[in-house]
Protein backbone atom coordinates (compact mmCIF):
# COMPACT_ATOMS: atom_id res chain seq x y z
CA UNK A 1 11.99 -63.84 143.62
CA UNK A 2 9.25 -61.13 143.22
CA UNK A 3 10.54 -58.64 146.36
CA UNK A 4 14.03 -58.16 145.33
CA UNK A 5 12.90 -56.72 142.10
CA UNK A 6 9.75 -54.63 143.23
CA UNK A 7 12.68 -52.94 146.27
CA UNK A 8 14.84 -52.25 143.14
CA UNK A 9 12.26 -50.89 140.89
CA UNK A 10 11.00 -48.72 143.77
CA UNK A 11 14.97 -47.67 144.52
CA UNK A 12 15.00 -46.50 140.95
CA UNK A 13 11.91 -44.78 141.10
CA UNK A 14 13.24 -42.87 144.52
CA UNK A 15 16.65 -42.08 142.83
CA UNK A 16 14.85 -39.94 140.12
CA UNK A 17 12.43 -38.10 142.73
CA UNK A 18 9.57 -39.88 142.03
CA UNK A 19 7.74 -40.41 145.73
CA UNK A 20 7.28 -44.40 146.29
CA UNK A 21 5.19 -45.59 149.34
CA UNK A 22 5.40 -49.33 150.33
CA UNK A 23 4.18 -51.54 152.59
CA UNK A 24 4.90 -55.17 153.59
CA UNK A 25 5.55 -57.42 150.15
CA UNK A 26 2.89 -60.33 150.24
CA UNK A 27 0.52 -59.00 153.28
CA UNK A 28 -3.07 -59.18 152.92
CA UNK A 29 -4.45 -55.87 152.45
CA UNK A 30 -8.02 -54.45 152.09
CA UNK A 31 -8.63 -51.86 149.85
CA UNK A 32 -11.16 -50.51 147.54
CA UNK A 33 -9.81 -50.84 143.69
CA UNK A 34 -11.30 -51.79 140.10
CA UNK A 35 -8.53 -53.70 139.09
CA UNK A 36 -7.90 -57.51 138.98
CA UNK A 37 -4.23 -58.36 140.07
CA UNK A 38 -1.49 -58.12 143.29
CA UNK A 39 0.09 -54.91 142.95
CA UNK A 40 -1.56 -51.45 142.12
CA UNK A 41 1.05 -48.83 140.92
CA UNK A 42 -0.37 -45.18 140.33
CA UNK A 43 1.34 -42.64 137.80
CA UNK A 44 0.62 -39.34 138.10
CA UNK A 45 1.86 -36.24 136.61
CA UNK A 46 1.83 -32.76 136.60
CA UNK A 47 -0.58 -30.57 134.24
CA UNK A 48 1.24 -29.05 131.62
């Protein structure tokens, strides 16, 4: 139920120029974080 909605949200995100990397929904990864959950998203903006 969870990929349909991540592939929209990330759609949405792409139609308003925002730059959206993915990978492959539910695959293990290793990475180095200091968070506690299944998804990491990063927001960044420019300096005003």
């Amino acid at each position: 139920m969870a990929e349909p909605l991540i592939e929209r949200f990330c759609a949405m995100l792409r139609e308003h120029g925002v730059p959206v990397e993915t990978g492959v929904f539910g695959a293990m990864m290793q990475v180095e974080i200091h968070n506690d959950g299944p998804v990491t998203i990063i927001l960044e903006s420019e300096s005003a």
